[in-house]
Protein backbone atom coordinates (compact mmCIF):
# COMPACT_ATOMS: atom_id res chain seq x y z
CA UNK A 1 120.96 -111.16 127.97
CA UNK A 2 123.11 -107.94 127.29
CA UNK A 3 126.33 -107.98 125.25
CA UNK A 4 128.80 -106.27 128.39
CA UNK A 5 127.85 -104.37 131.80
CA UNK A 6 129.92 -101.10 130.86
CA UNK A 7 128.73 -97.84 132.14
CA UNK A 8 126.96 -96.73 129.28
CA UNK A 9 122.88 -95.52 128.31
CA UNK A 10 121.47 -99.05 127.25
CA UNK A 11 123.05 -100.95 130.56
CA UNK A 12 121.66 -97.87 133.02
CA UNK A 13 118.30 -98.85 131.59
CA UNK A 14 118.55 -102.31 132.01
CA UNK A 15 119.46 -102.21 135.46
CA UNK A 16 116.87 -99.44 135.70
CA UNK A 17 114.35 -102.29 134.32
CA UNK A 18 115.54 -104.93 137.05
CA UNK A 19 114.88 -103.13 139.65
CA UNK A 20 111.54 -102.56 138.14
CA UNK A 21 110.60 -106.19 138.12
CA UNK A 22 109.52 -107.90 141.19
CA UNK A 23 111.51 -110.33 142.59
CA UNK A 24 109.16 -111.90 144.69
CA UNK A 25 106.57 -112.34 141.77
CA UNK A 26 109.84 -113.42 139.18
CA UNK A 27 113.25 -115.00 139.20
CA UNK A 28 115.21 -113.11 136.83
CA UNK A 29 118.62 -113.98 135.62
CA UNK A 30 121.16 -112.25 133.89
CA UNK A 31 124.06 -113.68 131.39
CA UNK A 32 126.78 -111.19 129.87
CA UNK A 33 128.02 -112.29 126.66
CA UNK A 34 131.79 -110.60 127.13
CA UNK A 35 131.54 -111.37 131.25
CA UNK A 36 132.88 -108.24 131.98
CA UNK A 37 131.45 -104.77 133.02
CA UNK A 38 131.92 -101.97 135.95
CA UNK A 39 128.33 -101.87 136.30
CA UNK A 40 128.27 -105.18 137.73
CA UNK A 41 127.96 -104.18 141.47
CA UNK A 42 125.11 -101.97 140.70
CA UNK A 43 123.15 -105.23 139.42
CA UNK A 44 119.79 -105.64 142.26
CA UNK A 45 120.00 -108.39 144.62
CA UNK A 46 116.96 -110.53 143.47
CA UNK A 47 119.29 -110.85 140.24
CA UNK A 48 121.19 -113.54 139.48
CA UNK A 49 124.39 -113.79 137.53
CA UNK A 50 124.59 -116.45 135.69
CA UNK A 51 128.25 -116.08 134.34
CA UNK A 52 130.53 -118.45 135.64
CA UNK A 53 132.93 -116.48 135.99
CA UNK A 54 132.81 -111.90 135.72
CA UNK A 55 135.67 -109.05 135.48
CA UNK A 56 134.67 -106.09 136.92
CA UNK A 57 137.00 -104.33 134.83
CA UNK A 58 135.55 -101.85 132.19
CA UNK A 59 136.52 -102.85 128.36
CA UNK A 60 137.91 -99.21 127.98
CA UNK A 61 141.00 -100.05 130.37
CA UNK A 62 143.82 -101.91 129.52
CA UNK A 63 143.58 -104.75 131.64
CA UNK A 64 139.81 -104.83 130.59
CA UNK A 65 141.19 -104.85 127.09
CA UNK A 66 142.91 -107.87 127.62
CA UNK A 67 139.99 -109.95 129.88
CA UNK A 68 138.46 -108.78 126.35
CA UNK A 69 140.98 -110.47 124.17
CA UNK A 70 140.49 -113.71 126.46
CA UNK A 71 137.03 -114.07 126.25
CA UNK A 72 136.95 -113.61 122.31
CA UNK A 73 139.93 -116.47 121.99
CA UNK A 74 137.90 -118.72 124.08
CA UNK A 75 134.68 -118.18 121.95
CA UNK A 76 136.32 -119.55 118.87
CA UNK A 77 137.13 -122.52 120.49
CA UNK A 78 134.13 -123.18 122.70
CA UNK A 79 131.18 -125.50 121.45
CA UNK A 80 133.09 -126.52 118.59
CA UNK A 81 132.25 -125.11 115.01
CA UNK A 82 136.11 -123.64 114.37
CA UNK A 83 135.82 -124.01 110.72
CA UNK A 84 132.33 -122.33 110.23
CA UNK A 85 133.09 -119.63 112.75
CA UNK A 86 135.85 -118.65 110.34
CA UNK A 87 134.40 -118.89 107.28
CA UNK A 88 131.17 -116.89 108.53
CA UNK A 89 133.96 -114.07 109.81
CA UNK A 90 135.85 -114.28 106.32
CA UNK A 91 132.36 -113.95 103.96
CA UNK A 92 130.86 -111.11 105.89
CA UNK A 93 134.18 -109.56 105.46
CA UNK A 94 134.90 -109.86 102.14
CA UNK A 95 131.28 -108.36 101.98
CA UNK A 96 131.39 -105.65 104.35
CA UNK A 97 135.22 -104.65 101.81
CA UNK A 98 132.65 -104.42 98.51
CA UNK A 99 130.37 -101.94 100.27
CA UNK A 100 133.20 -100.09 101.59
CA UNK A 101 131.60 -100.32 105.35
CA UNK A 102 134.37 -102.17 107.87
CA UNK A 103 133.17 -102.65 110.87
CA UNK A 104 134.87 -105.78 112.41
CA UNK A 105 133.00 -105.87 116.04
CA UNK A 106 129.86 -106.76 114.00
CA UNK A 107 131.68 -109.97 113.09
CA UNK A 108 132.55 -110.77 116.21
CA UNK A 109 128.91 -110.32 117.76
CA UNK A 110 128.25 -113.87 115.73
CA UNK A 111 131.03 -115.69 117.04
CA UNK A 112 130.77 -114.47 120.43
CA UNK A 113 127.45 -115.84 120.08
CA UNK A 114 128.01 -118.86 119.10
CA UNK A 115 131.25 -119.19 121.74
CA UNK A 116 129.02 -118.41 124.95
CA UNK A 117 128.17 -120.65 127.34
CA UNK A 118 124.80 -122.82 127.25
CA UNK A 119 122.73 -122.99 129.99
CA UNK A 120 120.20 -126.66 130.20
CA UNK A 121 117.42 -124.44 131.73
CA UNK A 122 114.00 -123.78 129.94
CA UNK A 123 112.96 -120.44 130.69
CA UNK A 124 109.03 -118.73 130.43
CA UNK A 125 110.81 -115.78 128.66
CA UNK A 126 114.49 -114.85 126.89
CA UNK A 127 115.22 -111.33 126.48
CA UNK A 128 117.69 -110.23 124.24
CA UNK A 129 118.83 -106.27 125.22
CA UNK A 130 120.72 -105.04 122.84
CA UNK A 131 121.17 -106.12 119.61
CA UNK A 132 124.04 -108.03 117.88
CA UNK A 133 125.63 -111.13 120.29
CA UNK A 134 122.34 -110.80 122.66
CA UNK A 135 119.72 -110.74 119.74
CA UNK A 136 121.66 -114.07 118.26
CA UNK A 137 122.04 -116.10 121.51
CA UNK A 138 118.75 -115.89 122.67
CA UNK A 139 117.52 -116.80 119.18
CA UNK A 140 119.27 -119.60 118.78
CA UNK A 141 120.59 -120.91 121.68
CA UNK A 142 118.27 -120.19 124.64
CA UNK A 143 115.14 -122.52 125.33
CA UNK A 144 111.99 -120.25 125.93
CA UNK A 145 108.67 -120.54 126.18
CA UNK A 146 108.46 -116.46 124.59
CA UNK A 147 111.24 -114.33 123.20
CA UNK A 148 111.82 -110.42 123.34
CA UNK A 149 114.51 -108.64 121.57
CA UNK A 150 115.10 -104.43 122.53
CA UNK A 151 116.57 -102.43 119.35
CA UNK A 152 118.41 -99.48 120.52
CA UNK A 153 119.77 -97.78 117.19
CA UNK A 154 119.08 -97.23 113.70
CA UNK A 155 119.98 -100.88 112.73
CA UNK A 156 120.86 -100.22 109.25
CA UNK A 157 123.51 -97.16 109.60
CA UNK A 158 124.59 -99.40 112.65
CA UNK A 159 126.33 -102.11 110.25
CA UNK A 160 124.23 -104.75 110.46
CA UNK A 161 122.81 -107.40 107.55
CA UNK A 162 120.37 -109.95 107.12
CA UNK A 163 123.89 -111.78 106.17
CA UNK A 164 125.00 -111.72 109.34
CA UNK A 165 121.44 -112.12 111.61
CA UNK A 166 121.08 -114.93 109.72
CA UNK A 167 117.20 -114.80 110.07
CA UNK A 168 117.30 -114.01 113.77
CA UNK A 169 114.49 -111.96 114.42
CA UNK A 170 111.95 -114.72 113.21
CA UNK A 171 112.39 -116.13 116.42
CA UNK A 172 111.70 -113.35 118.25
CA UNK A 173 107.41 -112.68 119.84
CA UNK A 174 108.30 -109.23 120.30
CA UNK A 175 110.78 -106.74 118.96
CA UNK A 176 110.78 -103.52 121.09
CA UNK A 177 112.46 -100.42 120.07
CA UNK A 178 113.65 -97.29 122.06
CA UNK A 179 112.17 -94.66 120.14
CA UNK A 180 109.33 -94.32 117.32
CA UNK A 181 112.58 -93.60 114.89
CA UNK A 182 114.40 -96.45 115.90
CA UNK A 183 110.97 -98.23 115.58
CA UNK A 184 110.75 -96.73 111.52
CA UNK A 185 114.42 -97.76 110.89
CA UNK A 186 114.60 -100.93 111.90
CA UNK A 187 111.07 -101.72 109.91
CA UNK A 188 112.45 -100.10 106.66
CA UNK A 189 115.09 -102.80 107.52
CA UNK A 190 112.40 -105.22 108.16
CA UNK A 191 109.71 -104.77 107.02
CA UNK A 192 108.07 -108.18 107.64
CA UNK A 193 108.26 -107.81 111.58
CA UNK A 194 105.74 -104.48 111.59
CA UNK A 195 103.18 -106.75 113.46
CA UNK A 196 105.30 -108.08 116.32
CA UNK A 197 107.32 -104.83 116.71
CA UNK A 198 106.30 -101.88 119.62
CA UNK A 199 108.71 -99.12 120.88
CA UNK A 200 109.74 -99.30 124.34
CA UNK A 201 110.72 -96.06 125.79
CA UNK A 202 113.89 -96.41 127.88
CA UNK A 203 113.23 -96.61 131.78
CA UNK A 204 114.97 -93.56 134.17
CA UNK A 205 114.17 -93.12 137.73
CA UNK A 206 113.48 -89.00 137.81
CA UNK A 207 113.52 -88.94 141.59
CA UNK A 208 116.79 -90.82 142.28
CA UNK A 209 118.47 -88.50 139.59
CA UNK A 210 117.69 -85.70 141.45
CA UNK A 211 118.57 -87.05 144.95
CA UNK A 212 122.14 -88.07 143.59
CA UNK A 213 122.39 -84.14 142.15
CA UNK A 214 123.23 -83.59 145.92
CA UNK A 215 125.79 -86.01 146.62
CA UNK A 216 129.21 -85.58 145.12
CA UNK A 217 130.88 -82.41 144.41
CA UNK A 218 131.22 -82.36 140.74
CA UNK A 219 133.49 -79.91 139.03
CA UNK A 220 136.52 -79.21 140.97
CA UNK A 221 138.69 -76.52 138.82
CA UNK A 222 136.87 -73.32 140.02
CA UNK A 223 136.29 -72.83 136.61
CA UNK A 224 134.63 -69.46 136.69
CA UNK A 225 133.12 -68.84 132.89
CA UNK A 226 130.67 -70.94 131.59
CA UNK A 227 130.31 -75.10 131.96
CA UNK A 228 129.33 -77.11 128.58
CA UNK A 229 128.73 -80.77 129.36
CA UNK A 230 128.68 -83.50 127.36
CA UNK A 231 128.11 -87.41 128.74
CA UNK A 232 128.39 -89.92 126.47
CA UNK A 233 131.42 -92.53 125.38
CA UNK A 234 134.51 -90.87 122.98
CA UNK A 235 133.11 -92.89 119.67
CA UNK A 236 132.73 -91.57 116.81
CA UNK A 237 129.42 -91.83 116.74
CA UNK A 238 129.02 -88.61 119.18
CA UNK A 239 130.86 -86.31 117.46
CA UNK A 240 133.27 -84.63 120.06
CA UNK A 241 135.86 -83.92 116.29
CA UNK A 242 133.28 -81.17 115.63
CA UNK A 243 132.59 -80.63 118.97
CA UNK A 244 136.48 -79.64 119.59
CA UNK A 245 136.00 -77.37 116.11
CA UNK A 246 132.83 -75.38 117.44
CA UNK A 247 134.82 -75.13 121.14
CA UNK A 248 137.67 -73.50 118.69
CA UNK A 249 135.13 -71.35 117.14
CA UNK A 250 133.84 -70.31 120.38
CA UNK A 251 136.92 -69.16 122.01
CA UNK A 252 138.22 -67.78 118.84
CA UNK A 253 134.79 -65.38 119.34
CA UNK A 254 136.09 -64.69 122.90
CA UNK A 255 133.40 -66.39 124.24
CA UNK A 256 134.21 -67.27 127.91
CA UNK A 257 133.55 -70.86 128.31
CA UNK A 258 135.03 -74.49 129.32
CA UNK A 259 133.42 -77.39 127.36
CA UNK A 260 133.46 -81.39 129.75
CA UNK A 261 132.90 -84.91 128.59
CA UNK A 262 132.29 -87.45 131.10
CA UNK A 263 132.76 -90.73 129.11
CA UNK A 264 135.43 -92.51 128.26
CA UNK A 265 136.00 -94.92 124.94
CA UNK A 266 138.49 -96.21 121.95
CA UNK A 267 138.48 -92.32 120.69
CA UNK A 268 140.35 -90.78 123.53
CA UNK A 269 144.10 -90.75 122.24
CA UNK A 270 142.93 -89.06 118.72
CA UNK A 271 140.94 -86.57 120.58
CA UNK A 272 143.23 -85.57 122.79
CA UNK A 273 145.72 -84.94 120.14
CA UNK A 274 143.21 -83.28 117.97
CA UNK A 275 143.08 -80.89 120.92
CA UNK A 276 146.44 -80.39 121.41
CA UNK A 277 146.58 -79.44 117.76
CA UNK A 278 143.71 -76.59 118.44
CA UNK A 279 145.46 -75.45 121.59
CA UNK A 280 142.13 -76.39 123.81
CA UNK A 281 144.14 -78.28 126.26
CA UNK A 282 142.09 -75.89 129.38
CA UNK A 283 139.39 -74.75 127.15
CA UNK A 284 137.93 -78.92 126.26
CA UNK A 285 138.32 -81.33 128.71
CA UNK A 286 137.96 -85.37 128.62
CA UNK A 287 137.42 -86.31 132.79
CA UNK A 288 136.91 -89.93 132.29
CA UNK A 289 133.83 -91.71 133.45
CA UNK A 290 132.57 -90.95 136.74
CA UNK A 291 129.92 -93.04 138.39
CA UNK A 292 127.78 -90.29 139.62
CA UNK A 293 127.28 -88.15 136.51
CA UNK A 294 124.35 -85.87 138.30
CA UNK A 295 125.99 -83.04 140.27
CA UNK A 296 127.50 -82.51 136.62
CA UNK A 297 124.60 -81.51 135.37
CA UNK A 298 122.85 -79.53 137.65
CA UNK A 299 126.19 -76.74 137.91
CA UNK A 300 126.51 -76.45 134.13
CA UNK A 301 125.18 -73.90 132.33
CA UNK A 302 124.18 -75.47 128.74
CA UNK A 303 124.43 -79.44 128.09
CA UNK A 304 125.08 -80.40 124.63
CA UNK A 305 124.30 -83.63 122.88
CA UNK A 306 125.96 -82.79 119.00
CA UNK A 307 125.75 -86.71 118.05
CA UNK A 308 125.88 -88.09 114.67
CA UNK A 309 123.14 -90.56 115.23
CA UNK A 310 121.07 -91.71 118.58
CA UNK A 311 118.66 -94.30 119.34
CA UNK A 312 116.96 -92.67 122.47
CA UNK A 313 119.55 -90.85 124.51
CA UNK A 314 119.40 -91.85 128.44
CA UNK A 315 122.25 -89.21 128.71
CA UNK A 316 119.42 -86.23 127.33
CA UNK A 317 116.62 -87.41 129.24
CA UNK A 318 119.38 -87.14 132.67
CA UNK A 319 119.54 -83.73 131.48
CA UNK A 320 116.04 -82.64 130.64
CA UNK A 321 114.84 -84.21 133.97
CA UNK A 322 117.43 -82.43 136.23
CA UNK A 323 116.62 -78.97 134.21
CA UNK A 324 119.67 -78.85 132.14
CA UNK A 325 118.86 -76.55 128.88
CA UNK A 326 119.82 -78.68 125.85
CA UNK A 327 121.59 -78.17 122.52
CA UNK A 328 121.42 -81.31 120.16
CA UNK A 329 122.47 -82.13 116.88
CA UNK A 330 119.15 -82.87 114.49
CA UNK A 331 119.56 -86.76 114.19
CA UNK A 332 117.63 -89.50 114.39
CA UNK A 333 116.92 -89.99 118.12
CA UNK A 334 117.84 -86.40 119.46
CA UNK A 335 115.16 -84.98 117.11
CA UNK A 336 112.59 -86.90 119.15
CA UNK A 337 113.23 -85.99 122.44
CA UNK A 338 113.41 -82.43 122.10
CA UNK A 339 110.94 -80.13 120.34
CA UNK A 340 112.76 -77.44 118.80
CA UNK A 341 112.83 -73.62 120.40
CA UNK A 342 110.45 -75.46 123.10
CA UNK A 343 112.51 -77.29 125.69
CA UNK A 344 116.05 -77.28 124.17
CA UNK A 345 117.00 -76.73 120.61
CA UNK A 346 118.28 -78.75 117.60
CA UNK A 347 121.22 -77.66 115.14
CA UNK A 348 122.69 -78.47 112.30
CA UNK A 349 125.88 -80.67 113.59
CA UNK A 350 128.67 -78.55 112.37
CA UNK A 351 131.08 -76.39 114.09
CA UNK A 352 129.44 -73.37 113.20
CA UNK A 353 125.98 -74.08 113.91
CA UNK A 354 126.81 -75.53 117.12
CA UNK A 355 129.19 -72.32 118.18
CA UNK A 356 126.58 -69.52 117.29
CA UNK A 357 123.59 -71.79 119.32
CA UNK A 358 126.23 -72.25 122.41
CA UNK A 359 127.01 -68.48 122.29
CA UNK A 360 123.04 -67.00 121.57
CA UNK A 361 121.75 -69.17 124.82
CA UNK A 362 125.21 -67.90 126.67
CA UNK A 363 123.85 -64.41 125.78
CA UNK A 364 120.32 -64.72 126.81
CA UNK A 365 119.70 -65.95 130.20
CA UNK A 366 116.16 -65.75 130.33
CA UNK A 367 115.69 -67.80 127.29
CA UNK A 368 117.97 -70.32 128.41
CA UNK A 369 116.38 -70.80 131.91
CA UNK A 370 112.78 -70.89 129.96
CA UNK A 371 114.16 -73.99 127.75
CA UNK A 372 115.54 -75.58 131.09
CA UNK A 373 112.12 -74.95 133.18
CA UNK A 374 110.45 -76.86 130.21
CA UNK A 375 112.85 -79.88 129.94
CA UNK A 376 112.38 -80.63 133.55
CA UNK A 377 108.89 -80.91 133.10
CA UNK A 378 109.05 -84.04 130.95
CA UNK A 379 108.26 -87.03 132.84
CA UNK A 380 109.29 -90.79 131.62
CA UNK A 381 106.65 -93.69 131.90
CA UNK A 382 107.86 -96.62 134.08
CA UNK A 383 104.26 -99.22 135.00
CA UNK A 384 103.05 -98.38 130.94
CA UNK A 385 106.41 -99.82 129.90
CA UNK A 386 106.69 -102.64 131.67
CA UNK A 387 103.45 -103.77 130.99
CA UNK A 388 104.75 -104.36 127.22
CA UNK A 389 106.92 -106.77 128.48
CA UNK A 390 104.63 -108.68 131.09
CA UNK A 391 102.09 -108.85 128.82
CA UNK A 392 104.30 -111.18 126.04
CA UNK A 393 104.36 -113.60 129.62
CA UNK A 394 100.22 -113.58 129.06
């Protein structure tokens, strides 16, 4: 279970996870609460979709916007339950107004839940990837002999309540996080689950990264100062507002450099204007999401990863593994897969500290090739990992 297919970090691991899993030795079966995703072709063949029906189209464009507004119409109306749908949607709100935190989509997560379509098979295990709609389905309306549930951010800054899980994870075996920090949030969240809860580190296949750094061209503007790159979806939740300020400070400095994002998201029209207003129109550039991020990487000079919050970024460990030297905001997430002044470095995310890092690893090559040589060596576990999960099957 996963809540859409869109091309972002917690769908590249679960496909990276199904092609992990034999299918010879397992039939595995996928069901996509919003039906709709780009990443959908990418899917293995010894998967099965088990939508009825599946939009290719990404919930970013417009006609994915309105597939969107479909699906969401026809979850209030499916399996009955109009009245309490509502009412949940109207008491969480009214909630969410006295705390001063408004974050609607949580809402929806319940409904959309609660909306999806019910499948009369018994499985020998239910896994619920992401949290929100997937963690609520296959709690409550999925028949399995063992449940998992994956945790992919820190739940509580997130917007989630016990309100609205509505006791959820009791009905979960196993509760795997992303990262030890994701692991510690979620357990000051829930305290009661510390014996049934295990971090599961995020699955990338290092060698097929660095074959697809060969194919493509990547950047095609000549550009001849330096390349910043940043992947990751315009939310607020990365940061690219003070990423636009330190790109300001750095060309105020006459520092010669073009700053990328490949990613798109619901932020684009405010950033864009935000950069019209800073005259950065050349200087920070939004290219839309590309499906072969890698050549990216290898031809720019520093990536940066200034983030408000992570749970365990697949975009950094893309980086570190293709030898990228990495600037990161200190946050939960980014803090853990970088140790400071060894193989990247971590900065206070503000305009200014991110501007004078950028422009003293701009200045000093060798340090900056010594930080990259160091990130590459990280390797990611793939068997030890998916052991965790075969072993709930035991």
């Amino acid at each position: 279970m996963v809540n859409t297919l869109g091309r972002a970090g917690a769908e590249t691991a679960l496909l990276e996870l199904l092609k992990k899993l034999d299918g010879r030795e397992y039939r595995l079966f996928l069901y996509v609460i919003m039906g709709q995703g780009e990443m959908a072709g990418e899917l293995p063949s010894h998967v099965k979709l088990l939508n009825p029906r599946f939009s290719r189209c990404s919930v970013l464009e417009k006609k994915g916007k309105r597939v969107m507004v479909r699906t969401i119409l026809s979850a209030f109306f499916r399996n009955g339950g109009c009245l309490d749908k509502l009412c949940f949607i109207l008491k969480n709100l009214a909630a969410m107004r006295k705390k001063g935190i408004f974050q609607p989509d949580k809402l929806l997560w319940r409904m959309l839940s609660d909306g999806a379509h019910r499948f009369n098979v018994k499985f020998d295990m239910a896994v619920a990837y992401l949290e929100g709609a997937s963690a609520y389905y296959v709690a409550e309306h999925v028949k399995a002999d063992k449940k998992c549930a994956f945790v992919h951010i820190d739940y509580e800054s997130a917007g989630y309540t016990r309100e609205m899980d509505q006791g959820c994870w009791e009905r979960f075996d196993r509760i795997f996080t992303v990262s030890d920090e994701v692991k510690s949030h979620f357990l000051a969240f829930y305290p009661e689950y510390v014996s049934k809860t295990d971090t599961f580190h995020n699955l990338i296949d290092q060698e097929a990264a660095r074959n697809r750094a060969k194919e493509g061209t990547g950047f095609r503007d000549g550009y001849p100062g330096a390349r910043l790159l940043t992947v990751g979806r315009l939310t607020y939740q990365k940061a690219y507002d003070i990423a636009i300020d330190a790109m300001g400070l750095l060309k105020a400095s006459g520092c010669r450099a073009r700053w990328y994002v490949l990613g798109e998201g619901d932020q684009r029209a405010a950033l864009e204007k935000k950069i019209a207003a800073a005259g950065l129109e050349e200087d920070f550039v939004l290219l839309g999401a590309v499906t072969n991020p890698f050549p990216y990487y290898v031809q720019a000079d520093l990536y940066i990863h200034a983030t408000r919050f992570e749970g365990k970024s697949i975009a950094i460990q893309e980086a570190q593994t293709l030898g990228c030297t990495v600037i990161a905001s200190d946050c939960n997430g980014n803090r853990e897969q970088i140790t400071d002044g060894v193989d990247g470095i971590l900065c206070e995310l503000a305009p200014r500290a991110i501007a004078d890092s950028i422009a003293a690893l701009l200045k000093d090559e060798d340090r900056r090739k010594r930080l990259g040589q160091e990130a590459a060596k990280k390797t990611t576990a793939q068997k030890e990992e998916i052991q965790k999960l075969l072993r709930v099957l035991e």
